[in-house]
Protein backbone atom coordinates (compact mmCIF):
# COMPACT_ATOMS: atom_id res chain seq x y z
CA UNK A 1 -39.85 21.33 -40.92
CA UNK A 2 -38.19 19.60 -43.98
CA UNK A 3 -35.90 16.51 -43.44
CA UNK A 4 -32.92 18.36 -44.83
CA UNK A 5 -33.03 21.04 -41.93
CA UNK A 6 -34.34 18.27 -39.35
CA UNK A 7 -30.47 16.67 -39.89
CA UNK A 8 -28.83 19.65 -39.42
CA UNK A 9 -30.48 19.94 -36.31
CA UNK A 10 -29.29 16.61 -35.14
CA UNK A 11 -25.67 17.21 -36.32
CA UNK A 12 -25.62 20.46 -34.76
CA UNK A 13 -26.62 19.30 -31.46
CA UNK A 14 -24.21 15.95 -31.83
CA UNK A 15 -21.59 18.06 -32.44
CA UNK A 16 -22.35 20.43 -29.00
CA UNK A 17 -22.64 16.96 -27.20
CA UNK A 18 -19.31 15.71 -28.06
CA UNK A 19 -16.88 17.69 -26.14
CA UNK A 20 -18.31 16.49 -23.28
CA UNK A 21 -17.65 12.60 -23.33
CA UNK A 22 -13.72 13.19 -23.57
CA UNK A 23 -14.37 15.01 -20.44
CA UNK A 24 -16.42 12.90 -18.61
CA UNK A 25 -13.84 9.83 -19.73
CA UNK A 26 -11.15 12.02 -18.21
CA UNK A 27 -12.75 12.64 -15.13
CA UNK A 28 -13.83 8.56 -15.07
CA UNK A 29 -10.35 7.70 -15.88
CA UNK A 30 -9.21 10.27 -13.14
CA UNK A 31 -11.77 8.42 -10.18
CA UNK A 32 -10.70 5.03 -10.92
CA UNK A 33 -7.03 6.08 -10.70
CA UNK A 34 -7.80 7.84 -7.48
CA UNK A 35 -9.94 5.34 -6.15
CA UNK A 36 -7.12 2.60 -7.28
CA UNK A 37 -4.89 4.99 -5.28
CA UNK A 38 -6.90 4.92 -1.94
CA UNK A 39 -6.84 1.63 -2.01
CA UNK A 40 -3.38 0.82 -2.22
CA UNK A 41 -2.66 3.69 0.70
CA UNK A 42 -5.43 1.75 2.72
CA UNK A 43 -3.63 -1.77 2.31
CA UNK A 44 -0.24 0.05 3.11
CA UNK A 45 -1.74 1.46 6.10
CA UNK A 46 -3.24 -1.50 7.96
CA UNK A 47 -0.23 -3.47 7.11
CA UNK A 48 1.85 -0.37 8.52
CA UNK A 49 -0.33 -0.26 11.39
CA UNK A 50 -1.06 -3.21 12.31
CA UNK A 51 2.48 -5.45 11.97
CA UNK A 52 5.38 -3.10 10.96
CA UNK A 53 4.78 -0.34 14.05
CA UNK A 54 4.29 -3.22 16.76
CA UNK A 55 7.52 -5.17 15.42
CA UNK A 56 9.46 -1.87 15.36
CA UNK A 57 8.28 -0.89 19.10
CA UNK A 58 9.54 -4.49 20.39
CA UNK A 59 12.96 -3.68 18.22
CA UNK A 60 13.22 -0.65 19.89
CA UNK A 61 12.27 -2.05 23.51
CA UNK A 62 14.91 -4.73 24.47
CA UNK A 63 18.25 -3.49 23.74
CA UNK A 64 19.82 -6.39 22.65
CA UNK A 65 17.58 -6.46 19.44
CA UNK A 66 19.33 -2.99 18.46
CA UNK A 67 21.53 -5.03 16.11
CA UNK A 68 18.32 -6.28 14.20
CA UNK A 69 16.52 -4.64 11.51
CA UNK A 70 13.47 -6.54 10.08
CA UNK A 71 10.52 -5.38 8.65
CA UNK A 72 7.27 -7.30 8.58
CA UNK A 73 3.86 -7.17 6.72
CA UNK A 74 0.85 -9.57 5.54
CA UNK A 75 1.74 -11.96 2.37
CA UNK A 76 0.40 -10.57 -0.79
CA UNK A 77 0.06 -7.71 1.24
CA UNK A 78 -3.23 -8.70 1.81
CA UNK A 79 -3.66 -12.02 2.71
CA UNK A 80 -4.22 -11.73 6.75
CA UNK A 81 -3.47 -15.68 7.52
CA UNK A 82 0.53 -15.30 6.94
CA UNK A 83 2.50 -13.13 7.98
CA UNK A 84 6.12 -12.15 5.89
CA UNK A 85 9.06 -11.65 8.15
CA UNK A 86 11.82 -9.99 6.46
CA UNK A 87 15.02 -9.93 8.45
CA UNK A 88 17.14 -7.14 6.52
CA UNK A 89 19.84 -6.86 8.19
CA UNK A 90 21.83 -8.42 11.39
CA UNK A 91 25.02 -6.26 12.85
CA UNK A 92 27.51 -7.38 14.63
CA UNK A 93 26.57 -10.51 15.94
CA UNK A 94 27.15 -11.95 19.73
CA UNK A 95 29.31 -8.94 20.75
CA UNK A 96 26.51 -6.87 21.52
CA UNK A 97 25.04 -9.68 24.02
CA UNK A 98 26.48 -9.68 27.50
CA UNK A 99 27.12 -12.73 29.45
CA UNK A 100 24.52 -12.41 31.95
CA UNK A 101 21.47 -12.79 28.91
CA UNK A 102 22.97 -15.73 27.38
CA UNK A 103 21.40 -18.63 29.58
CA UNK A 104 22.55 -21.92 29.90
CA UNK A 105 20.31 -24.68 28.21
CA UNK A 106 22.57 -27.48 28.82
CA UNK A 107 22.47 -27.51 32.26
């Protein structure tokens, strides 16, 4: 075989290769960004799970925290050592308390 039809036989077979890197750099590109995805679902979940439903439950439970909304999850979403508080929104104030839950400290 000469040289001459040696590179055609390399550019022939380049070019057959070639259509397939764009495609597997789509379907890399397409992993990470699913993969990136999972990952932020997972972190949403265990802060969901593990400070946002409990906080809601005890909201719900005593009904004189019905005037409180707050939501609560990790700092940084992530960092499990503090904990982010986030009192949205307080309605009406001491009108909703009756007399017999306020206690006296004083005496």
């Amino acid at each position: 075989m000469s040289e001459e039809s040696a590179m055609s036989v390399v550019a022939v077979a380049t070019d057959l290769q070639s259509p397939k890197k764009p495609t597997l750099l789509l379907l890399a590109l397409l992993g990470m960004t699913l993969l990136a995805g999972c990952a932020v679902g997972g972190v949403w979940m265990y802060n969901e799970t593990t400070l946002q439903k409990p906080l809601q439950r005890m909201l719900v439970a005593d009904p004189r925290n019905h005037v409180v909304r707050a939501k609560a999850h990790y700092d940084g979403w992530i960092d499990t050592h503090s904990v982010v508080f986030d009192l949205t929104d307080v309605a009406g104030g001491l009108r909703w308390i009756r007399k017999d839950h306020i206690s006296d400290y004083g005496n």
